[in-house]
Protein backbone atom coordinates (compact mmCIF):
# COMPACT_ATOMS: atom_id res chain seq x y z
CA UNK A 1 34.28 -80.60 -31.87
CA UNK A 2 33.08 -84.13 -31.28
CA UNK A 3 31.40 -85.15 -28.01
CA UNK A 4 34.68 -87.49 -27.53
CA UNK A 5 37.08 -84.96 -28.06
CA UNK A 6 35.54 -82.90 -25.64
CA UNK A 7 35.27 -85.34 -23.20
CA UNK A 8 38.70 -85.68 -23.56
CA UNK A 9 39.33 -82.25 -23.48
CA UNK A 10 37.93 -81.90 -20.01
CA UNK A 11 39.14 -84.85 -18.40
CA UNK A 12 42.75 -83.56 -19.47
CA UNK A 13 41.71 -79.76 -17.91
CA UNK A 14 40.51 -82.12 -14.95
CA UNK A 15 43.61 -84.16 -14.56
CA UNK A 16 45.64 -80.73 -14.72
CA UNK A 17 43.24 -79.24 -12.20
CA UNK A 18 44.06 -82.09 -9.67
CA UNK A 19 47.95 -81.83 -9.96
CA UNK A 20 47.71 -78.04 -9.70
CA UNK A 21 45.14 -78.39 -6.53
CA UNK A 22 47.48 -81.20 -5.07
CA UNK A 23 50.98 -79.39 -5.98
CA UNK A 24 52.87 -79.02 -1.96
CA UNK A 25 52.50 -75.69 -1.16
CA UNK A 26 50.21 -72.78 -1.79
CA UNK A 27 53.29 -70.75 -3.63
CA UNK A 28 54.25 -73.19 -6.26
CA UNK A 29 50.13 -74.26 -6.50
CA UNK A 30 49.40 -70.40 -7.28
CA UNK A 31 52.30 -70.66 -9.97
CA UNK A 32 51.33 -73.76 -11.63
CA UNK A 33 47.82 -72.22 -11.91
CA UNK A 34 49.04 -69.20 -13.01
CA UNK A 35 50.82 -71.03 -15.66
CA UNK A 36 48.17 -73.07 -17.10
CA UNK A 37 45.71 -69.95 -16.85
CA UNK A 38 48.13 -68.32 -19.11
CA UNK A 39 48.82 -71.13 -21.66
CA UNK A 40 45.16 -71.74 -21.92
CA UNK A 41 44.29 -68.00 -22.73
CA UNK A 42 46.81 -68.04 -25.52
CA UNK A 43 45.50 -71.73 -26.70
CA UNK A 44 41.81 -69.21 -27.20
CA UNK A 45 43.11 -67.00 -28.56
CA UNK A 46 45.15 -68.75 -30.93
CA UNK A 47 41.99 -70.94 -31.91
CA UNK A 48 41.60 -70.41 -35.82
CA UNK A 49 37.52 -71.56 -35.23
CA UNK A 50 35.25 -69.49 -33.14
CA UNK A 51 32.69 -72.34 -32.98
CA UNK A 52 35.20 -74.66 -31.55
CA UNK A 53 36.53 -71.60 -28.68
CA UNK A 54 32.65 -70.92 -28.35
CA UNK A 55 32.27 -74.40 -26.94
CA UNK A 56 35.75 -74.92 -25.16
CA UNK A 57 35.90 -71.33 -23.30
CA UNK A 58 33.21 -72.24 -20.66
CA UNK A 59 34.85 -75.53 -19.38
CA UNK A 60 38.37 -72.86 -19.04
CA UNK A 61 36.07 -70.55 -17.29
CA UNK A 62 34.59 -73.04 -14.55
CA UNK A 63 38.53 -74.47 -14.46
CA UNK A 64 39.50 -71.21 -13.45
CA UNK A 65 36.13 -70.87 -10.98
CA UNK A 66 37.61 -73.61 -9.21
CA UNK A 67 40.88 -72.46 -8.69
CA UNK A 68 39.74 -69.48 -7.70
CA UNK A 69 37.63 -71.26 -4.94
CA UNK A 70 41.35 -72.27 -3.20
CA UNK A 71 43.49 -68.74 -4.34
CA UNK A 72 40.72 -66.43 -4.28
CA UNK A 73 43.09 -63.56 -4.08
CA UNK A 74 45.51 -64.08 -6.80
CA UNK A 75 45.25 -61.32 -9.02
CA UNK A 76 46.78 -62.88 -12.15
CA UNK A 77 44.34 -65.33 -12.08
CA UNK A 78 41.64 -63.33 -11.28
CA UNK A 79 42.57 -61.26 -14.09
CA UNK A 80 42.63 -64.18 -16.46
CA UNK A 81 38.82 -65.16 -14.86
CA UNK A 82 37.51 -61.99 -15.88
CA UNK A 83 39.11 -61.52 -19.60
CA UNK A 84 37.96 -65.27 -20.08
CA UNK A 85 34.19 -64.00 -18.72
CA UNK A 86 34.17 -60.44 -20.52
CA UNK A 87 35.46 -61.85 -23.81
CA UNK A 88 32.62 -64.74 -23.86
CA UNK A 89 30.24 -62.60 -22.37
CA UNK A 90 31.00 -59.94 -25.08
CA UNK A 91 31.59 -62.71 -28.17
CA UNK A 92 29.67 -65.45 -27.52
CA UNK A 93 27.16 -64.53 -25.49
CA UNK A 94 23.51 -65.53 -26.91
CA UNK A 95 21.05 -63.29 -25.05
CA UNK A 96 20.81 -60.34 -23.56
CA UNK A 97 20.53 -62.33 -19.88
CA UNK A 98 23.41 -64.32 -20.42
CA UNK A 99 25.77 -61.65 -21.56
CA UNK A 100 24.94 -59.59 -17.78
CA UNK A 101 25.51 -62.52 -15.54
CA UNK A 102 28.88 -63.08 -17.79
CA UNK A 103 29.97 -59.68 -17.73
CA UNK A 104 28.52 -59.17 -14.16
CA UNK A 105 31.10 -61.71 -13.16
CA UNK A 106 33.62 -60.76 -15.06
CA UNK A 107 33.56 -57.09 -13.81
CA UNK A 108 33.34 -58.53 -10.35
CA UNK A 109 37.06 -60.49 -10.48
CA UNK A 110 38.33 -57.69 -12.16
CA UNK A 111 37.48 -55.73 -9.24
CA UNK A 112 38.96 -58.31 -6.70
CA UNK A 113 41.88 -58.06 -8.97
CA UNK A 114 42.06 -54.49 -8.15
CA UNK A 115 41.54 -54.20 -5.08
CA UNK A 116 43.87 -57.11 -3.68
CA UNK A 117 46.94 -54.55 -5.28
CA UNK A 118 45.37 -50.99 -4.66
CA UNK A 119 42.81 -50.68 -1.51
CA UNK A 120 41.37 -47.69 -2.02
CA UNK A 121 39.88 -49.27 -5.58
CA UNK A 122 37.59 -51.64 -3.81
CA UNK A 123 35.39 -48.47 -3.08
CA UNK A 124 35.25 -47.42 -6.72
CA UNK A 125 31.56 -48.65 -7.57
CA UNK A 126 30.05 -46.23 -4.88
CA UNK A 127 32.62 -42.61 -5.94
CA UNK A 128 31.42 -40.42 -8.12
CA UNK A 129 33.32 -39.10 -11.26
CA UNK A 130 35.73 -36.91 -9.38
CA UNK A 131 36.21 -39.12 -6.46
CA UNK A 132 37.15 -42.06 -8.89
CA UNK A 133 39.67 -39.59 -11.01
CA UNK A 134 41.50 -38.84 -8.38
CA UNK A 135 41.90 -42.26 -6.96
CA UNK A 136 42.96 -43.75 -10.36
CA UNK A 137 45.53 -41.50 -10.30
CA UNK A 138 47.10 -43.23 -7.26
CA UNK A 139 47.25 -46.89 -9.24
CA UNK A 140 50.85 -47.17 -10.38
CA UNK A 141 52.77 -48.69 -13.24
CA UNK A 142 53.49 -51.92 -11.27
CA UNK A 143 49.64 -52.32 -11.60
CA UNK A 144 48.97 -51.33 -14.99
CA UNK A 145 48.07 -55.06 -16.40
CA UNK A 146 45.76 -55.20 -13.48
CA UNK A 147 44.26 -51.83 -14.23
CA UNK A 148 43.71 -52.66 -17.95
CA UNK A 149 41.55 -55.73 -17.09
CA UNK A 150 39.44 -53.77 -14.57
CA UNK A 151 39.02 -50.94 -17.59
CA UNK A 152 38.25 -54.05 -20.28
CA UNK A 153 36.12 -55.80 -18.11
CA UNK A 154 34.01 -52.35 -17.20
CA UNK A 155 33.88 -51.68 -20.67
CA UNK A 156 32.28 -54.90 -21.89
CA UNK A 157 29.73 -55.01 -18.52
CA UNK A 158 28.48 -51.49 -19.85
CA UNK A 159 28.03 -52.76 -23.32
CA UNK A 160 25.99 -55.53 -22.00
CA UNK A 161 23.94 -53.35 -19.94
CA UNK A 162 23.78 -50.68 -22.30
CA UNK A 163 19.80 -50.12 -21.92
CA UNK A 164 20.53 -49.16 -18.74
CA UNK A 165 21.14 -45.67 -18.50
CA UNK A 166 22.74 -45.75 -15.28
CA UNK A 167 25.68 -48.43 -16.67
CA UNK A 168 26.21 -45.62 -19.39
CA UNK A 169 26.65 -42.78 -16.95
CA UNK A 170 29.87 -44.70 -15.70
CA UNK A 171 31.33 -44.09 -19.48
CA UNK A 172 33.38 -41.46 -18.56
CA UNK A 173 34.79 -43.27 -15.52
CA UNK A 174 36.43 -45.39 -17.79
CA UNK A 175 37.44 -43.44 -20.17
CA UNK A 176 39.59 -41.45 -17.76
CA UNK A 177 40.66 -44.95 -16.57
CA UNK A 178 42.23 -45.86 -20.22
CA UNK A 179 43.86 -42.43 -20.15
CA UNK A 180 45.92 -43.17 -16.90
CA UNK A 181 46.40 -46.53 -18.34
CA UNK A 182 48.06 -45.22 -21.43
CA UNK A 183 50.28 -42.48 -19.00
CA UNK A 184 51.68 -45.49 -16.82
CA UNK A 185 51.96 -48.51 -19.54
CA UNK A 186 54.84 -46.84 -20.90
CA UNK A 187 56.43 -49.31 -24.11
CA UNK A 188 54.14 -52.08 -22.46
CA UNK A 189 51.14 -50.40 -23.67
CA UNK A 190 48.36 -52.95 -24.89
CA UNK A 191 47.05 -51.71 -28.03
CA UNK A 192 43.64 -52.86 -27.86
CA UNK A 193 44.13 -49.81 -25.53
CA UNK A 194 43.40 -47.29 -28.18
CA UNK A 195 40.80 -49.19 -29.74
CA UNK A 196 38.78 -49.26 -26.93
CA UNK A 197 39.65 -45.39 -26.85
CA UNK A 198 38.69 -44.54 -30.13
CA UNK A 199 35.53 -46.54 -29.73
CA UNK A 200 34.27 -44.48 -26.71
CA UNK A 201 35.34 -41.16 -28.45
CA UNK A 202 33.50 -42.25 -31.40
CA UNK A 203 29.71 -43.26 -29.16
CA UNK A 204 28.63 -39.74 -29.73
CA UNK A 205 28.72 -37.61 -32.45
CA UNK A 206 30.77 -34.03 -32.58
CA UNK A 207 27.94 -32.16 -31.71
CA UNK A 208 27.09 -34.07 -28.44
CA UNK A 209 30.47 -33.96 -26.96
CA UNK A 210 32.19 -36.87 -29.47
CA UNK A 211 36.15 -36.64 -30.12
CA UNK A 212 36.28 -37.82 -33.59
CA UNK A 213 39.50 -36.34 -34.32
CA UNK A 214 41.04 -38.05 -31.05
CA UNK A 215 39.65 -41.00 -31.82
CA UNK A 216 41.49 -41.42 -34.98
CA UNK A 217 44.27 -41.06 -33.37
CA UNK A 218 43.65 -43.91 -31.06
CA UNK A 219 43.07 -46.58 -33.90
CA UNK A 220 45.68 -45.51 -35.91
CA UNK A 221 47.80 -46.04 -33.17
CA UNK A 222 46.20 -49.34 -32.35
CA UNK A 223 46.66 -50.24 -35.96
CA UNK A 224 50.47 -49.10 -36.25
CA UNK A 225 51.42 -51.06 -32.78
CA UNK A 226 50.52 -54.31 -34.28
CA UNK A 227 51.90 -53.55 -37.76
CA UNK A 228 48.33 -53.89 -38.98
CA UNK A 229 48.05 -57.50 -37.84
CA UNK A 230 45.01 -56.47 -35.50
CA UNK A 231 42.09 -56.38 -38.08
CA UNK A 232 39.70 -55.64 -34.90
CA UNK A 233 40.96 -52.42 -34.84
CA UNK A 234 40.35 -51.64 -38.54
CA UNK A 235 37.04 -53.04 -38.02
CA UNK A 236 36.29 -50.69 -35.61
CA UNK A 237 37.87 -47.98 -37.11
CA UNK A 238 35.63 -48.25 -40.39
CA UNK A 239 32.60 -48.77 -37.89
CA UNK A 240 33.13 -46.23 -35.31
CA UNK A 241 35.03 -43.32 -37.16
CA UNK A 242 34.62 -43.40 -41.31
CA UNK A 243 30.53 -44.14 -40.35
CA UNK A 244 30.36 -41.45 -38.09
CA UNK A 245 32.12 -38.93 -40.56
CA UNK A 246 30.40 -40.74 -43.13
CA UNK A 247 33.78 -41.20 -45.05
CA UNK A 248 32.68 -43.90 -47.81
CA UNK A 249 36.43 -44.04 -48.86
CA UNK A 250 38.15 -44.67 -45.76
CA UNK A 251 35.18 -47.33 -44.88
CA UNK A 252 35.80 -49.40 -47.64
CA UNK A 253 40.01 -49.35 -47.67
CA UNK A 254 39.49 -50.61 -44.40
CA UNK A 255 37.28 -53.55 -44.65
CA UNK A 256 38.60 -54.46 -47.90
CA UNK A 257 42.31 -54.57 -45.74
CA UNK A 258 40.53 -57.05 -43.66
CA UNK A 259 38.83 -59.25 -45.94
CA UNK A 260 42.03 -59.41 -47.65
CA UNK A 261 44.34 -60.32 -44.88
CA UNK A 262 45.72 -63.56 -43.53
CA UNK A 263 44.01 -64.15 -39.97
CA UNK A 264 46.48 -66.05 -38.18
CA UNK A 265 48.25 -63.80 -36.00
CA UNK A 266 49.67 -64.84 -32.95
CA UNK A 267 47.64 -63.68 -30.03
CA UNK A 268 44.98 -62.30 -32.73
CA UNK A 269 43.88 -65.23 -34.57
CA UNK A 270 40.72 -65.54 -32.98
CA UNK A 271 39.70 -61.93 -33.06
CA UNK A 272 40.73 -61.29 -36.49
CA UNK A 273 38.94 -63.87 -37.95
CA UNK A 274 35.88 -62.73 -36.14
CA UNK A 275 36.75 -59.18 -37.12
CA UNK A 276 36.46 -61.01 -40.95
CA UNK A 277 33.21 -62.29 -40.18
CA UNK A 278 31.84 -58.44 -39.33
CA UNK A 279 33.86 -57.43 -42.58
CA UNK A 280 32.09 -59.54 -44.83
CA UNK A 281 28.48 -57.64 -43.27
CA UNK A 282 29.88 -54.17 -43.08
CA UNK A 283 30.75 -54.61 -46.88
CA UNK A 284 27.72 -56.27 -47.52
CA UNK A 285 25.36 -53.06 -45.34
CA UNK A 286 27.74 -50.45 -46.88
CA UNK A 287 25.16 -49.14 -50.05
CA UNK A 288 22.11 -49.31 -47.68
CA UNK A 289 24.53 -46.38 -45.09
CA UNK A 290 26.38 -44.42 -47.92
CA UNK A 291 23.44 -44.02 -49.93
């Protein structure tokens, strides 16, 4: 992207700003926003260059900072704040201190989100397992979108802080989270869903209390939902499951699915041609594992 175009890209995100910040009433200005949040989020992740999202994302994340600033409750865009924040933080992120304060932020809309549709959730950071099991429970399927960005978000801050063995402890948390997800999405499931399942279930081996068997499951199911369109999930898949069980076979159907595939997939075009770019280094690493 040249320095023009993206000058021009963020005086027309400015211009857009002021007729959303100037639109008559605080209903229709909490719409508009709501609208452009959404058809930038699908301009991302529709963007066929990661370079070129890599540069544009952060001007859509301070956009959204400042709408936030005049509809600081609004949980749709809050929830589009914090997937903007937990994707970069998690993608794009180039050190160690820049992917906390991302994901930091991120995890903290996602928990406004929350707790501006379910009260008791703005106490979940001080319960303890069992406290925050039972009141997930209580979040219903009105609130399952919101619910899924607060489990997303979570799960990308405790990748970022994964040193900390503290962050790690809260694994569980939201694992249990996904589960209720999954029981109250219904049809409207998001399949990522599973991947993010069968990733946890696949962070320890059997012997230390991993679910290797479930965890199949889950990316098979994430790969069936989206007709095998998500390559993500066969990426993890070979990465999480066929290294653990050290299945050579399975490993190299999958990445070889990948490298093979055509990228541009509505909603997926960005993460499957990242997903290619891992491919090409998992294929490349694969001699060195299954020696």
């Amino acid at each position: 992207m040249t320095n023009r175009t993206r000058r021009i890209l963020i005086r027309a995100l400015a211009l857009t700003l002021i007729l959303v910040l100037t639109s008559g009433c605080a209903s229709l200005m909490s719409s508009a926003a709501t609208g452009l949040a959404d058809s930038l989020s699908n301009a991302v992740l529709n963007q066929n260059d990661p370079e070129t999202a890599r540069i544009a994302i952060p001007a859509y994340m301070v956009l959204l900072d400042g709408i936030l600033e005049s509809n600081p409750d609004d949980p749709k865009l809050l929830v589009a704040a914090a997937t903007m924040y937990a994707t970069y933080g998690a993608v794009f992120a180039d050190s160690e201190l820049r992917a906390s304060r991302l994901t930091t932020r991120a995890r903290s809309y996602a928990l406004r989100a929350m707790c501006n549709t379910y009260k008791e959730s703005c106490n979940w950071p001080e319960m303890n397992y069992d406290e925050f099991v039972v009141s997930v429970q209580g979040v219903k399927a009105k609130h399952a979108d919101i619910l899924y960005s607060y489990g997303f978000a979570s799960l990308v801050y405790l990748q970022a802080h994964s040193s900390d063995w503290n962050s790690l402890a809260e694994l569980p948390e939201i694992e249990a989270l996904f589960y209720h997800y999954l029981d109250i999405a219904g049809d409207d499931v998001t399949p990522s869903t599973h991947t993010y399942m069968g990733i946890m279930l696949t962070l320890r081996p059997p012997a230390f209390g991993g679910k290797p068997d479930e965890a199949r499951e889950h990316f098979e199911k994430a790969i069936a939902l989206t007709n095998g369109r998500d390559l993500g999930a066969k990426v993890e898949f070979a990465r999480g499951y066929a290294k653990l069980m050290y299945d050579r076979e399975l490993h190299d159907r999958l990445i070889n699915e990948v490298l093979a595939a055509d990228p541009e997939e509505h909603g997926l075009t960005l993460s499957n041609i990242l997903a290619q770019e891992d491919a090409v280094i998992m294929m490349e690493e694969a001699d060195d594992y299954f020696f």
